[in-house]
PDB file of N, CA and C in Angstrom:
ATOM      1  N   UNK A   1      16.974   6.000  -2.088  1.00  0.00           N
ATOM      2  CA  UNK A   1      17.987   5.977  -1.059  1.00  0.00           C
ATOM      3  C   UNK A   1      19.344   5.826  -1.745  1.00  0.00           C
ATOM      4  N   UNK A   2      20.339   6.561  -1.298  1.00  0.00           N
ATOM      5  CA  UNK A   2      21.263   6.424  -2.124  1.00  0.00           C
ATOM      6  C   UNK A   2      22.272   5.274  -1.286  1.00  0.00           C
ATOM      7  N   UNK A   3      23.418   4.888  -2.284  1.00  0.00           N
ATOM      8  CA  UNK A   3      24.218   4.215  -1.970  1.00  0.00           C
ATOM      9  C   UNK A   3      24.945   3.752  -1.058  1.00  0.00           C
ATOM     10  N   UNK A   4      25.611   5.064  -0.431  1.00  0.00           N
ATOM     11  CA  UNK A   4      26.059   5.813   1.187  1.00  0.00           C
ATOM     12  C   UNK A   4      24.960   5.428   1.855  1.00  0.00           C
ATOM     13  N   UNK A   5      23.703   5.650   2.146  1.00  0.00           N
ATOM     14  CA  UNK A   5      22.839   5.660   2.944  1.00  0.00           C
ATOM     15  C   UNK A   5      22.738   4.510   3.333  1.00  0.00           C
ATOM     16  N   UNK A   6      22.402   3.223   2.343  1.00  0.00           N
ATOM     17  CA  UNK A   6      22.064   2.033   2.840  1.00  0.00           C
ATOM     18  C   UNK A   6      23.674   1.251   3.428  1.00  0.00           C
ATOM     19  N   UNK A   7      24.907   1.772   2.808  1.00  0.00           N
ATOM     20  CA  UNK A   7      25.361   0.840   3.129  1.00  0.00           C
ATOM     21  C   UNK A   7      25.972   1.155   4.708  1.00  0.00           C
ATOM     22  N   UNK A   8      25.849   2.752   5.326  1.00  0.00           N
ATOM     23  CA  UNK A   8      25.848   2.964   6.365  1.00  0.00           C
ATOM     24  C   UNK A   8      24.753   2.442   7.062  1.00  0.00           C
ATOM     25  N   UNK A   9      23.668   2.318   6.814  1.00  0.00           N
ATOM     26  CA  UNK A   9      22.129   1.271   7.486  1.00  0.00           C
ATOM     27  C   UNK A   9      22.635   0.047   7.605  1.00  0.00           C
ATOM     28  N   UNK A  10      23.357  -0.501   6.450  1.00  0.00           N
ATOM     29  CA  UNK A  10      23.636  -1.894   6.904  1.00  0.00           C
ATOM     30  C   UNK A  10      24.538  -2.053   7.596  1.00  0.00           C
ATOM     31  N   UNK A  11      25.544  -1.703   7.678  1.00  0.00           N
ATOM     32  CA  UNK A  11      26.764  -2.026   8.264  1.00  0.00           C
ATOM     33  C   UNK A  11      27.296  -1.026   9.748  1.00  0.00           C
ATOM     34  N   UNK A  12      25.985  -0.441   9.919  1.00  0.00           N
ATOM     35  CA  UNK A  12      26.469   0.487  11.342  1.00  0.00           C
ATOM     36  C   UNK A  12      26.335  -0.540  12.286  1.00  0.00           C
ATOM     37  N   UNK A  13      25.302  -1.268  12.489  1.00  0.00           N
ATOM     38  CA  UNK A  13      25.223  -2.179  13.613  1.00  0.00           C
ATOM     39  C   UNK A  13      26.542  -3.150  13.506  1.00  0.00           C
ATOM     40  N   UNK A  14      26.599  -4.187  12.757  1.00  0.00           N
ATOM     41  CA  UNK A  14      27.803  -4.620  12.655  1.00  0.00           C
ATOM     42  C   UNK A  14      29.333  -4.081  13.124  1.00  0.00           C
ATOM     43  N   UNK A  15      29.379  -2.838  12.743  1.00  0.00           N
ATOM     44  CA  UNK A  15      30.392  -2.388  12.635  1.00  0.00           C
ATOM     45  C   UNK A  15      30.851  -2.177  14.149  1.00  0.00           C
ATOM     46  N   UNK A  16      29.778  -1.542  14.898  1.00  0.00           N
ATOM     47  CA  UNK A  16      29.794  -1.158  16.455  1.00  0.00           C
ATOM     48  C   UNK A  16      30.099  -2.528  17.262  1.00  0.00           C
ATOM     49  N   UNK A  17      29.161  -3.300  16.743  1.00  0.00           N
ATOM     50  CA  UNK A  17      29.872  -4.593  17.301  1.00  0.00           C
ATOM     51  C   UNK A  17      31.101  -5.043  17.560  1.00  0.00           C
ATOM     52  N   UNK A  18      31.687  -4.944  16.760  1.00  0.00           N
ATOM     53  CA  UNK A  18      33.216  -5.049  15.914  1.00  0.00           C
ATOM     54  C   UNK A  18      33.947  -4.459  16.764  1.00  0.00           C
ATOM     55  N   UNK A  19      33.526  -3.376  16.694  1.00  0.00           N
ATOM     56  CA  UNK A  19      34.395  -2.184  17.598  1.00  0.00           C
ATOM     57  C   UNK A  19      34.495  -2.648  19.103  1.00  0.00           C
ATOM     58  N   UNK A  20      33.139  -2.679  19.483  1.00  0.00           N
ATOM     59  CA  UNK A  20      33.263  -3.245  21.300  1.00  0.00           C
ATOM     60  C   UNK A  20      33.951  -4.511  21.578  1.00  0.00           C
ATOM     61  N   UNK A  21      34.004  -5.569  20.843  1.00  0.00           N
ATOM     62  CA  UNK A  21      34.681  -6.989  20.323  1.00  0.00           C
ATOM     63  C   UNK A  21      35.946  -6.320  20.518  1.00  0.00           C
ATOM     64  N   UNK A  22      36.784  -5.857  19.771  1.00  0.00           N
ATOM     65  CA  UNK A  22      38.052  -5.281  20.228  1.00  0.00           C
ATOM     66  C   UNK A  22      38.578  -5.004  21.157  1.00  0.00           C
ATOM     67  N   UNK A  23      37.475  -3.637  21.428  1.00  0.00           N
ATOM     68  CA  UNK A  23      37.442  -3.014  22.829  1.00  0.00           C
ATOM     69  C   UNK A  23      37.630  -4.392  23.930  1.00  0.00           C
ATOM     70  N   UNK A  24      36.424  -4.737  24.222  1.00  0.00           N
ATOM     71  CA  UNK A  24      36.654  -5.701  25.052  1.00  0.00           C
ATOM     72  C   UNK A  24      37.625  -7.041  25.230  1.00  0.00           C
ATOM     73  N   UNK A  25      38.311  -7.641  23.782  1.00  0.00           N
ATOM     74  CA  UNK A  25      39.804  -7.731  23.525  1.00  0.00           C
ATOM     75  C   UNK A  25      40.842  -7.179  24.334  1.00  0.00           C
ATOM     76  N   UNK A  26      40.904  -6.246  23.847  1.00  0.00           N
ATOM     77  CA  UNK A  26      42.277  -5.419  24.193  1.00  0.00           C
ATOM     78  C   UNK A  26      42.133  -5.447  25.684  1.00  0.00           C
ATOM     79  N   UNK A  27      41.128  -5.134  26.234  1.00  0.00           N
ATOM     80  CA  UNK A  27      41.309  -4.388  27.773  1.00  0.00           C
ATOM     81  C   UNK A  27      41.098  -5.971  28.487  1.00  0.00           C
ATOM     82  N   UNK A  28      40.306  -7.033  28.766  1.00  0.00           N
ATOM     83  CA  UNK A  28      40.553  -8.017  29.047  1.00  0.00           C
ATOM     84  C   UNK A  28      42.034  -8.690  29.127  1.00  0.00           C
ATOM     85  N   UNK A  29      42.889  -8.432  27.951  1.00  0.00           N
ATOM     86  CA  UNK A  29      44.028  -8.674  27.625  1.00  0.00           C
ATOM     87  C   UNK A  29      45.117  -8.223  28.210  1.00  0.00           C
ATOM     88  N   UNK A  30      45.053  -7.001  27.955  1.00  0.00           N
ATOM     89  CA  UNK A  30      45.967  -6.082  28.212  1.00  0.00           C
ATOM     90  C   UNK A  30      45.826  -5.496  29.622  1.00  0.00           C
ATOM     91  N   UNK A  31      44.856  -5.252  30.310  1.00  0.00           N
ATOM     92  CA  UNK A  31      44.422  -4.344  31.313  1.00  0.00           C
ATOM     93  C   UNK A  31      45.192  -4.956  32.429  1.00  0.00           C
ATOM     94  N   UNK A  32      45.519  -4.269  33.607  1.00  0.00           N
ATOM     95  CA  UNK A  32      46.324  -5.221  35.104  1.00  0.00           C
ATOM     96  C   UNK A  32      45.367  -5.039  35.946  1.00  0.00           C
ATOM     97  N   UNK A  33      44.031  -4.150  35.804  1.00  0.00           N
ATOM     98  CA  UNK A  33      43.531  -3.753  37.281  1.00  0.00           C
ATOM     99  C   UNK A  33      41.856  -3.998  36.992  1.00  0.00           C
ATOM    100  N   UNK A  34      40.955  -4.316  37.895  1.00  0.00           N
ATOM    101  CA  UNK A  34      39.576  -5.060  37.312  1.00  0.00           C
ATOM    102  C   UNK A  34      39.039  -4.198  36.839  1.00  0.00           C
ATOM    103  N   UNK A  35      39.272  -2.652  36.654  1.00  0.00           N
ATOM    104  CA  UNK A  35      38.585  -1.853  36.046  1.00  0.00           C
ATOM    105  C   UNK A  35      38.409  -1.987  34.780  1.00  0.00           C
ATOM    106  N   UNK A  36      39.697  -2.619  34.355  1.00  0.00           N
ATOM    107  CA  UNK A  36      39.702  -3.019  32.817  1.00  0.00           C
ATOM    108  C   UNK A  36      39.149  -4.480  32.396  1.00  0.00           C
ATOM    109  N   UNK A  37      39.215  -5.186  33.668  1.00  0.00           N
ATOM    110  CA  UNK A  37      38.538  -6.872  33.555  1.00  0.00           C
ATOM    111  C   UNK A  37      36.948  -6.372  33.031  1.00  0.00           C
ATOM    112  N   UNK A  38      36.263  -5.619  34.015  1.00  0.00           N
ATOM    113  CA  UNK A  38      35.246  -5.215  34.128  1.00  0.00           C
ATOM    114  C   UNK A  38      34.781  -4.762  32.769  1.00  0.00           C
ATOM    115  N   UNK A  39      35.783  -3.455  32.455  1.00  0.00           N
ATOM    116  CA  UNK A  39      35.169  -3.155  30.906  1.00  0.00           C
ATOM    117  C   UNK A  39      35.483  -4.404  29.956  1.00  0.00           C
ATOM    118  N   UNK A  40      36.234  -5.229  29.747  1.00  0.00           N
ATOM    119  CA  UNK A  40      36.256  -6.607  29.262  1.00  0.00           C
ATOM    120  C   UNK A  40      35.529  -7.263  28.964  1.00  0.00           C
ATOM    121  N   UNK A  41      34.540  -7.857  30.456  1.00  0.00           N
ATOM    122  CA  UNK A  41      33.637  -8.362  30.448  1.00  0.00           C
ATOM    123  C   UNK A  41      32.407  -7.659  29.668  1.00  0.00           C
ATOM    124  N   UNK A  42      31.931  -6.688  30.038  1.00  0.00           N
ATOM    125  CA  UNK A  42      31.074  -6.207  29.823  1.00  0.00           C
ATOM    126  C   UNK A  42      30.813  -5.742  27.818  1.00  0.00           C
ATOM    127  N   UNK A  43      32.147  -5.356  27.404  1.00  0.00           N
ATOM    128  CA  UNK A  43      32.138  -5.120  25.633  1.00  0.00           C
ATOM    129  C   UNK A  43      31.993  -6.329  25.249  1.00  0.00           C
ATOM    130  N   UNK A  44      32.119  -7.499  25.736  1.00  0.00           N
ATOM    131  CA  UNK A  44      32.842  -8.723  25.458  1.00  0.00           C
ATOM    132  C   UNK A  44      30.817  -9.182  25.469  1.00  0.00           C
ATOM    133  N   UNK A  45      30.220  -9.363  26.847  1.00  0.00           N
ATOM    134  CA  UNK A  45      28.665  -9.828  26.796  1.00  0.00           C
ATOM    135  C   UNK A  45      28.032  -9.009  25.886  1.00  0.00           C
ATOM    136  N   UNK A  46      28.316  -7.712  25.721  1.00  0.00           N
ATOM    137  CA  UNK A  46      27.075  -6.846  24.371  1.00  0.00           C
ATOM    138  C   UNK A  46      27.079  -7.459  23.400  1.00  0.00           C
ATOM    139  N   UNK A  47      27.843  -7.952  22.494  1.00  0.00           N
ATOM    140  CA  UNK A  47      27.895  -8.479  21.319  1.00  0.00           C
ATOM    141  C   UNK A  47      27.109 -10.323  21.636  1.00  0.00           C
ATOM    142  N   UNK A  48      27.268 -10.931  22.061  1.00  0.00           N
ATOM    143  CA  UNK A  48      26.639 -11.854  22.760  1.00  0.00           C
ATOM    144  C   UNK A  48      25.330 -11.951  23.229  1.00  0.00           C
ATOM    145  N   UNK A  49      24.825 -10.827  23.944  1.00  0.00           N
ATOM    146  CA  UNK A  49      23.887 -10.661  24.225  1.00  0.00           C
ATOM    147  C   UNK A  49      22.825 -10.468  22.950  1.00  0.00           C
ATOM    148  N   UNK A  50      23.352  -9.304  21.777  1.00  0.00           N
ATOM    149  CA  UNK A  50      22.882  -9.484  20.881  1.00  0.00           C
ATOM    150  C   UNK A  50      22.816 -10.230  20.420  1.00  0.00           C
ATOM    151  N   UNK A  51      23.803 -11.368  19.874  1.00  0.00           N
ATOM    152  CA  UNK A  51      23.322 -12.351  19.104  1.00  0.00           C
ATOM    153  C   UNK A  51      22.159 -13.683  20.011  1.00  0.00           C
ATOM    154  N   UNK A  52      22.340 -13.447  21.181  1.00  0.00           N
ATOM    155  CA  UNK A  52      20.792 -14.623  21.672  1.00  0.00           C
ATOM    156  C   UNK A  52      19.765 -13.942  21.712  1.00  0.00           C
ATOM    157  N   UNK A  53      19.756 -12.509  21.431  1.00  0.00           N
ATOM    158  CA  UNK A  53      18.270 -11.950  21.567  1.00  0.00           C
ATOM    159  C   UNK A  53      17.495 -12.022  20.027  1.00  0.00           C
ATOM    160  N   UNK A  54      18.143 -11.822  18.884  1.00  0.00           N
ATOM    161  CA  UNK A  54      18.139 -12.107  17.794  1.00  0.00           C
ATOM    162  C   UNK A  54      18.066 -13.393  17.288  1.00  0.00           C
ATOM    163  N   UNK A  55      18.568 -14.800  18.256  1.00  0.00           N
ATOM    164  CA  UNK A  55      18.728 -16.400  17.882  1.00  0.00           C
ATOM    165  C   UNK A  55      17.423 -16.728  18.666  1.00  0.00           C
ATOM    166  N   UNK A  56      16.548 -15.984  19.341  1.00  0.00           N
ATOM    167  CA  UNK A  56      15.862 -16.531  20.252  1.00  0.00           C
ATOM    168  C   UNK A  56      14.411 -17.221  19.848  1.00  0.00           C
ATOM    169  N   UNK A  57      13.607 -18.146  19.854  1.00  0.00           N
ATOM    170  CA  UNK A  57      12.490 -18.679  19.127  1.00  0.00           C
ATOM    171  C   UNK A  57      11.935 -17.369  19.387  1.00  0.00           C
ATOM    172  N   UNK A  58      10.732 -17.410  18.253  1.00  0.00           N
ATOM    173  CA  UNK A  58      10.033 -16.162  18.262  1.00  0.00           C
ATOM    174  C   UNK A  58       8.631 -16.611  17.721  1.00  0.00           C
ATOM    175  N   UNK A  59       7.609 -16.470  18.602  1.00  0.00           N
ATOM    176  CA  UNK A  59       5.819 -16.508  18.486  1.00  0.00           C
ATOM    177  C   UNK A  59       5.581 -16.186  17.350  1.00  0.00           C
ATOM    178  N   UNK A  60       4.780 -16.945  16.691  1.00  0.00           N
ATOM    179  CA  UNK A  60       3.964 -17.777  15.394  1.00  0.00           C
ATOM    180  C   UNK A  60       3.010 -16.298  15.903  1.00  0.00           C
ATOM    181  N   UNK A  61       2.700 -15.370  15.011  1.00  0.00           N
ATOM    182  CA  UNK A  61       1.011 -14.415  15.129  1.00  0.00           C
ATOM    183  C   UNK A  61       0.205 -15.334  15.036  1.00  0.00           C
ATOM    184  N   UNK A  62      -0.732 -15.267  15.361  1.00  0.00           N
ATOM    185  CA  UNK A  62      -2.274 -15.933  15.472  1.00  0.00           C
ATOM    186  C   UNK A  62      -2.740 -15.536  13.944  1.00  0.00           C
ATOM    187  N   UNK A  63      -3.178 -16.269  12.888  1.00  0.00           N
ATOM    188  CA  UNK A  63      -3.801 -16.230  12.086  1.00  0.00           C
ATOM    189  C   UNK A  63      -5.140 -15.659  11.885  1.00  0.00           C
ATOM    190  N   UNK A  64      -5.468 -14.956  11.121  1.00  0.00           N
ATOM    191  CA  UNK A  64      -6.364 -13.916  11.310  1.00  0.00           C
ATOM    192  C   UNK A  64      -7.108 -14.947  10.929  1.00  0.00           C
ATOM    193  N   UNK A  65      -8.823 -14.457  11.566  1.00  0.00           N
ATOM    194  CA  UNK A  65     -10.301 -15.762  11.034  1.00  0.00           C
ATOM    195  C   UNK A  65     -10.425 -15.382   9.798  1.00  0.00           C
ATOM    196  N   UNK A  66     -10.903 -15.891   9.538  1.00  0.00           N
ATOM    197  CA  UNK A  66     -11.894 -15.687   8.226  1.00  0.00           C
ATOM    198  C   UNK A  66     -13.275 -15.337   8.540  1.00  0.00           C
ATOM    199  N   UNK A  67     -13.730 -14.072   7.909  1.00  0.00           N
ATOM    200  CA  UNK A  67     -15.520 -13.782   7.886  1.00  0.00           C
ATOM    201  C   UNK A  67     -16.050 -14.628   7.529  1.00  0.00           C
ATOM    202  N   UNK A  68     -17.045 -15.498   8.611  1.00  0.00           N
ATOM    203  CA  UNK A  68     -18.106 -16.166   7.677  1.00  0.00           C
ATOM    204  C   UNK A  68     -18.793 -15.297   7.240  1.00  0.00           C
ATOM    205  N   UNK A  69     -19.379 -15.875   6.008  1.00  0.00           N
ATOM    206  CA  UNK A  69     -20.857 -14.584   5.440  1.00  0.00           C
ATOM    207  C   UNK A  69     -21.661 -15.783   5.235  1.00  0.00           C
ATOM    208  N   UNK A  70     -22.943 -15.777   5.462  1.00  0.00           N
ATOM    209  CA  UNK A  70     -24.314 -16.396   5.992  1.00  0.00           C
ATOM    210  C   UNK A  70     -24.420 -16.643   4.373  1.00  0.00           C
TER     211      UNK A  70
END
């Protein structure tokens, strides 16, 4: 995998984040009419949302048995 490749893998998610974080910045901020509250809110919970779905406890797998052999 080359260089470019991974560091676009790593950093695309992040990056989009980033971007809607702004987004939802600016227009919260700046906006006069709820259309823009609205998009506000909403760029503003995605990034949020991601991070509790990702923070969230997460189920132990069940440990595989062991074969008895007789």
């Amino acid at each position: 995998m080359s260089t470019s490749s991974q560091r676009r893998k790593v950093w695309s998610v992040p990056t989009v984040l980033a971007v809607l974080t702004l987004l939802g910045l600016a227009s919260a901020l700046l906006g006069e009419h709820w259309g823009w509250k609205a998009v506000g809110w909403i760029t503003l919970a995605v990034p949020v949302l991601v991070g509790v779905w990702f923070a969230r406890p997460r189920r132990s797998r069940p440990a595989a048995k062991a074969a008895v052999h007789p």
